[in-house]
C-alpha atoms as a PDB file:
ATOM      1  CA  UNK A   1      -1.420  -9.712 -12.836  1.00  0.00           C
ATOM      2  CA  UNK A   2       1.779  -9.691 -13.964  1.00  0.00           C
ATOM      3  CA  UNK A   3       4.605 -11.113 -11.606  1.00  0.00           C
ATOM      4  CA  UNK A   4       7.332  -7.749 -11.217  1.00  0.00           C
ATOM      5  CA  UNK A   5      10.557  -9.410 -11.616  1.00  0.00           C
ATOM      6  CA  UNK A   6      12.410  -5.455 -10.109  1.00  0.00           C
ATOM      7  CA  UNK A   7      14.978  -5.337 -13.558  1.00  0.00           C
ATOM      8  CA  UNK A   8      14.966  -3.948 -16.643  1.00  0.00           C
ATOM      9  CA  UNK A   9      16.232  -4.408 -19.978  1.00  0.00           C
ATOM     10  CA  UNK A  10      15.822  -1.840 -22.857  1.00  0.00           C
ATOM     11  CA  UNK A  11      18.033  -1.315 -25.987  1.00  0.00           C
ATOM     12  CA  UNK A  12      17.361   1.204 -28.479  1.00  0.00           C
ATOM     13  CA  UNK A  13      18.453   2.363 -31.609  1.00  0.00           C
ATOM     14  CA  UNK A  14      18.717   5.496 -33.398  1.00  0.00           C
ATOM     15  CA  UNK A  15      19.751   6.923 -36.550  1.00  0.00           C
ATOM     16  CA  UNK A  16      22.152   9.846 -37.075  1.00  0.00           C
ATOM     17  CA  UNK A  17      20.314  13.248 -37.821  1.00  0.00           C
ATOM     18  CA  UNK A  18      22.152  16.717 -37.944  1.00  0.00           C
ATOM     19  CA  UNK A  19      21.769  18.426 -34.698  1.00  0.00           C
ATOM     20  CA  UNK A  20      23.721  21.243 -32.792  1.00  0.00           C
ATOM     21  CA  UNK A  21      24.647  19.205 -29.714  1.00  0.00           C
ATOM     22  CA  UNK A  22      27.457  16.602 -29.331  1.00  0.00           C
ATOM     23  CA  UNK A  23      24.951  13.568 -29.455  1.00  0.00           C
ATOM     24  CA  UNK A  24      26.230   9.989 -30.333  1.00  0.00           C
ATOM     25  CA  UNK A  25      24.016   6.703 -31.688  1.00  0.00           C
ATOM     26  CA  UNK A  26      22.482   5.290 -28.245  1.00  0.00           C
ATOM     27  CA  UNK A  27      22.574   1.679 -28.761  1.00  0.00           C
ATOM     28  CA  UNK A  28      21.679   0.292 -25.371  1.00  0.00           C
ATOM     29  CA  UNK A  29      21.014   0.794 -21.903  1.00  0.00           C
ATOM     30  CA  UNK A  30      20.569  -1.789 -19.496  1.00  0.00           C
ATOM     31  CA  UNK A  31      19.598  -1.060 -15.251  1.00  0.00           C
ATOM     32  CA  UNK A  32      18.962  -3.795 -12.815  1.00  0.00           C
ATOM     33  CA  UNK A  33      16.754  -2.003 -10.624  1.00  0.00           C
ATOM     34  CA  UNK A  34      16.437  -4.118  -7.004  1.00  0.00           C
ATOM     35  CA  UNK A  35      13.889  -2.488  -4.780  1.00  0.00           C
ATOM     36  CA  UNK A  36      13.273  -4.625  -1.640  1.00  0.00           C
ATOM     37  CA  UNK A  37       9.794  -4.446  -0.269  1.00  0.00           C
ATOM     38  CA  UNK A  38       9.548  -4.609   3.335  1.00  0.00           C
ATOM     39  CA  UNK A  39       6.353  -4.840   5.388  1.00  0.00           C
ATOM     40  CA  UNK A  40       4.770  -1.299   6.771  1.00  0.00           C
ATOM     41  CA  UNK A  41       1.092   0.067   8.193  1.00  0.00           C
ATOM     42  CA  UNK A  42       0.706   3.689   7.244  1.00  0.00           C
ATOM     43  CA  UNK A  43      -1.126   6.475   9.083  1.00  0.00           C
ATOM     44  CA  UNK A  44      -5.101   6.445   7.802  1.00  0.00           C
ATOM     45  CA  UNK A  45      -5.386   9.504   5.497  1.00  0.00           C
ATOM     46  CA  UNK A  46      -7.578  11.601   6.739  1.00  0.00           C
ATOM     47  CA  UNK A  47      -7.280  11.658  10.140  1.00  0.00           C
ATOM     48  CA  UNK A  48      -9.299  12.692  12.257  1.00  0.00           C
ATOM     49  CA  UNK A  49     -12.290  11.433   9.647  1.00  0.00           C
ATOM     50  CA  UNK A  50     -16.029  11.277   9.297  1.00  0.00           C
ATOM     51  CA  UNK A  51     -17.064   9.106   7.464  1.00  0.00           C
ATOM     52  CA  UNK A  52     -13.962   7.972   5.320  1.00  0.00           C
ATOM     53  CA  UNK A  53     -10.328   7.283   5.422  1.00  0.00           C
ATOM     54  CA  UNK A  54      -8.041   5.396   4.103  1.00  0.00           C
ATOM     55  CA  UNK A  55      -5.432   3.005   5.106  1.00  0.00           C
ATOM     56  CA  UNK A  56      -1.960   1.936   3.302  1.00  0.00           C
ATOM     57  CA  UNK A  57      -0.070  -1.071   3.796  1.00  0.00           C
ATOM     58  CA  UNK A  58       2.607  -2.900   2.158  1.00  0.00           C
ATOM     59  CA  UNK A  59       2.747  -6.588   1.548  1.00  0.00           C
ATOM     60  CA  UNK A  60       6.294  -7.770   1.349  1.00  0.00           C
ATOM     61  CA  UNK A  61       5.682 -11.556   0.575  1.00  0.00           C
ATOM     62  CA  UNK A  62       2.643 -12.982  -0.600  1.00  0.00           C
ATOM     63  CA  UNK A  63       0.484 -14.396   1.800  1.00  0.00           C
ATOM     64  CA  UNK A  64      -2.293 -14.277   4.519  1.00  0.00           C
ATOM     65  CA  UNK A  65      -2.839 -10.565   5.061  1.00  0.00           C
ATOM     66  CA  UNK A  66      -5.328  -9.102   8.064  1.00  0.00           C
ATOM     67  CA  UNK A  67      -6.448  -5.491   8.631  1.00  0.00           C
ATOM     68  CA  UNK A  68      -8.560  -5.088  11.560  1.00  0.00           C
ATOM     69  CA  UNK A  69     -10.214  -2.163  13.269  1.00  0.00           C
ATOM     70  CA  UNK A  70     -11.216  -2.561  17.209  1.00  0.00           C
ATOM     71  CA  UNK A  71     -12.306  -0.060  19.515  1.00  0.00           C
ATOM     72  CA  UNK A  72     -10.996   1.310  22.666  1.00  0.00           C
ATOM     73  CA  UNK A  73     -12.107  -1.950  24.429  1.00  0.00           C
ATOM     74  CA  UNK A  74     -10.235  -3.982  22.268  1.00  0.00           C
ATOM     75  CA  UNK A  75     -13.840  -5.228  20.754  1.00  0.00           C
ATOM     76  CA  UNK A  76     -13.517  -6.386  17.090  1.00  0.00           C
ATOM     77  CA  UNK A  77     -15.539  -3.634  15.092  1.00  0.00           C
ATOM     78  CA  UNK A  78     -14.684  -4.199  11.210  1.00  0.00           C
ATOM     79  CA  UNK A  79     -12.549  -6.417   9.020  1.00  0.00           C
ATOM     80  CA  UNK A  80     -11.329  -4.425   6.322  1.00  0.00           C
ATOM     81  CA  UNK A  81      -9.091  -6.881   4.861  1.00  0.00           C
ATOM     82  CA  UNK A  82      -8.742 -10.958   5.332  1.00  0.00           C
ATOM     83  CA  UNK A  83      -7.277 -13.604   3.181  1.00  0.00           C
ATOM     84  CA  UNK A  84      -4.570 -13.997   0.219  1.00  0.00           C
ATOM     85  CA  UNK A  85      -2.618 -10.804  -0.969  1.00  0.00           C
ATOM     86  CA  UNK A  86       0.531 -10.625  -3.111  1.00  0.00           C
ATOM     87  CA  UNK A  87       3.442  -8.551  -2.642  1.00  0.00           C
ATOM     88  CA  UNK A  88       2.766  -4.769  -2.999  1.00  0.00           C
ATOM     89  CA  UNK A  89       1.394  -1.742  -2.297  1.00  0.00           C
ATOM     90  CA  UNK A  90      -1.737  -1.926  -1.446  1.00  0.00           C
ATOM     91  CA  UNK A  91      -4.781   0.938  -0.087  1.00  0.00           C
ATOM     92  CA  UNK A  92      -8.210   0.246   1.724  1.00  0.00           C
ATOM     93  CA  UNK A  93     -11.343   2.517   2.380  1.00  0.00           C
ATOM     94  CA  UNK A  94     -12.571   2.289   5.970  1.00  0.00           C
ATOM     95  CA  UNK A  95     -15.998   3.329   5.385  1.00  0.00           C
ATOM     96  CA  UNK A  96     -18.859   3.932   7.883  1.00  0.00           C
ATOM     97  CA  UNK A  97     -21.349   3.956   5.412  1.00  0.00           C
ATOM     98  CA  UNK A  98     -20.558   0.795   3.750  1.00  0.00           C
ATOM     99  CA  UNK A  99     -19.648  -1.137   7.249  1.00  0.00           C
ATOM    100  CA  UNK A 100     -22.759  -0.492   8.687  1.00  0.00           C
ATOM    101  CA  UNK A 101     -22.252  -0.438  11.796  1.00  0.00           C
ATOM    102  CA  UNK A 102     -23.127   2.630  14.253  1.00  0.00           C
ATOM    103  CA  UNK A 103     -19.834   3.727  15.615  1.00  0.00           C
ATOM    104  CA  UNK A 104     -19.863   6.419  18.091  1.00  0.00           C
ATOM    105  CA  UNK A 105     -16.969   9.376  18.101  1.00  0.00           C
ATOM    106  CA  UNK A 106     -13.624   8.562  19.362  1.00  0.00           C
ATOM    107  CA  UNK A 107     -10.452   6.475  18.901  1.00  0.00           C
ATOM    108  CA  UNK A 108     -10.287   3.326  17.112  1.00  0.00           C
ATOM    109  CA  UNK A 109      -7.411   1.208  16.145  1.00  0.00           C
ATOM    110  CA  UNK A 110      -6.266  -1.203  13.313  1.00  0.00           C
ATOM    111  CA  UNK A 111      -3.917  -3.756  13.373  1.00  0.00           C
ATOM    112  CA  UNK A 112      -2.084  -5.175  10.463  1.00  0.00           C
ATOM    113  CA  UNK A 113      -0.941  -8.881  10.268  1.00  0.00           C
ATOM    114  CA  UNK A 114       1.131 -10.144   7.429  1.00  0.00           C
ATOM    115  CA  UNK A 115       3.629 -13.026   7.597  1.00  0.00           C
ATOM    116  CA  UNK A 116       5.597 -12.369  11.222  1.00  0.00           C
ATOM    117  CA  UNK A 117       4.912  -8.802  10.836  1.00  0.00           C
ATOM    118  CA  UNK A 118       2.371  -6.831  13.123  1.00  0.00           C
ATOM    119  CA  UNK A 119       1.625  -3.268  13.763  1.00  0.00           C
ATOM    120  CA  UNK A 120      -0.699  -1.243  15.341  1.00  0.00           C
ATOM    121  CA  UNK A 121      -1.758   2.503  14.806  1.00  0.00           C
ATOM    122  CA  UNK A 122      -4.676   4.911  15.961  1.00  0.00           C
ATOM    123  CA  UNK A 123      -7.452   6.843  13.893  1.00  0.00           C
ATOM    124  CA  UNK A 124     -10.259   9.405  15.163  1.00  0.00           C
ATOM    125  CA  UNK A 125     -13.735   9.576  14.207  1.00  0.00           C
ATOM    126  CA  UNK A 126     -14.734  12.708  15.130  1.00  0.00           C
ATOM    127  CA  UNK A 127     -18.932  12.352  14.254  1.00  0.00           C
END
């Protein structure tokens, strides 16, 4: 992967050609483009679902990343994500099929860990 350093440099050139509009020779641009990432859990896309939905999150600094779905108990019922990510955007599947597991209808959450950041939202599986 390629490290995004968030600036630019281009130059161009061009050569004169006969035209109608009131065009001069472009012979540079340059744009310093600073786009801060900060961390964020997004709402799972579809929602309610049966049997898949997925789950954004961005990763503001690299580092240890968890995404966790419990149930209404607070009972640990998948790990959807767990170790090293680098700064991004990133996008996970949460699905029943692959995990396995037997999960009734109702609400579940997930919880998002990354750096000092933490967040929690709600989903519905509606079976």
């Amino acid at each position: 992967m390629i490290p995004d350093t968030n600036s630019v440099t281009a130059y161009y050139s061009t050569k004169p050609f006969q035209t109608n509009f009131p065009l001069s020779n472009l012979t540079g641009i340059s744009s310093n483009v600073s786009s801060e990432l900060s961390y964020s859990l997004s709402q799972n896309y579809p929602n309610p679902f049966n049997p898949v939905t997925t789950i954004k999150y961005t990763v503001a600094k690299d580092g240890i990343v968890k995404l966790k779905v419990y149930d209404m108990i607070g009972k640990e019922v998948a790990v959807l994500v767990q170790g090293f990510k680098m700064k991004g955007n990133y996008s996970v599947e949460f699905d029943l099929n692959d995990n396995g597991s037997a999960l009734s209808s109702g609400v579940y959450y997930y919880k998002f860990e990354a750096g000092n950041f933490s967040d929690i939202k709600n989903m519905i599986l509606v079976k």
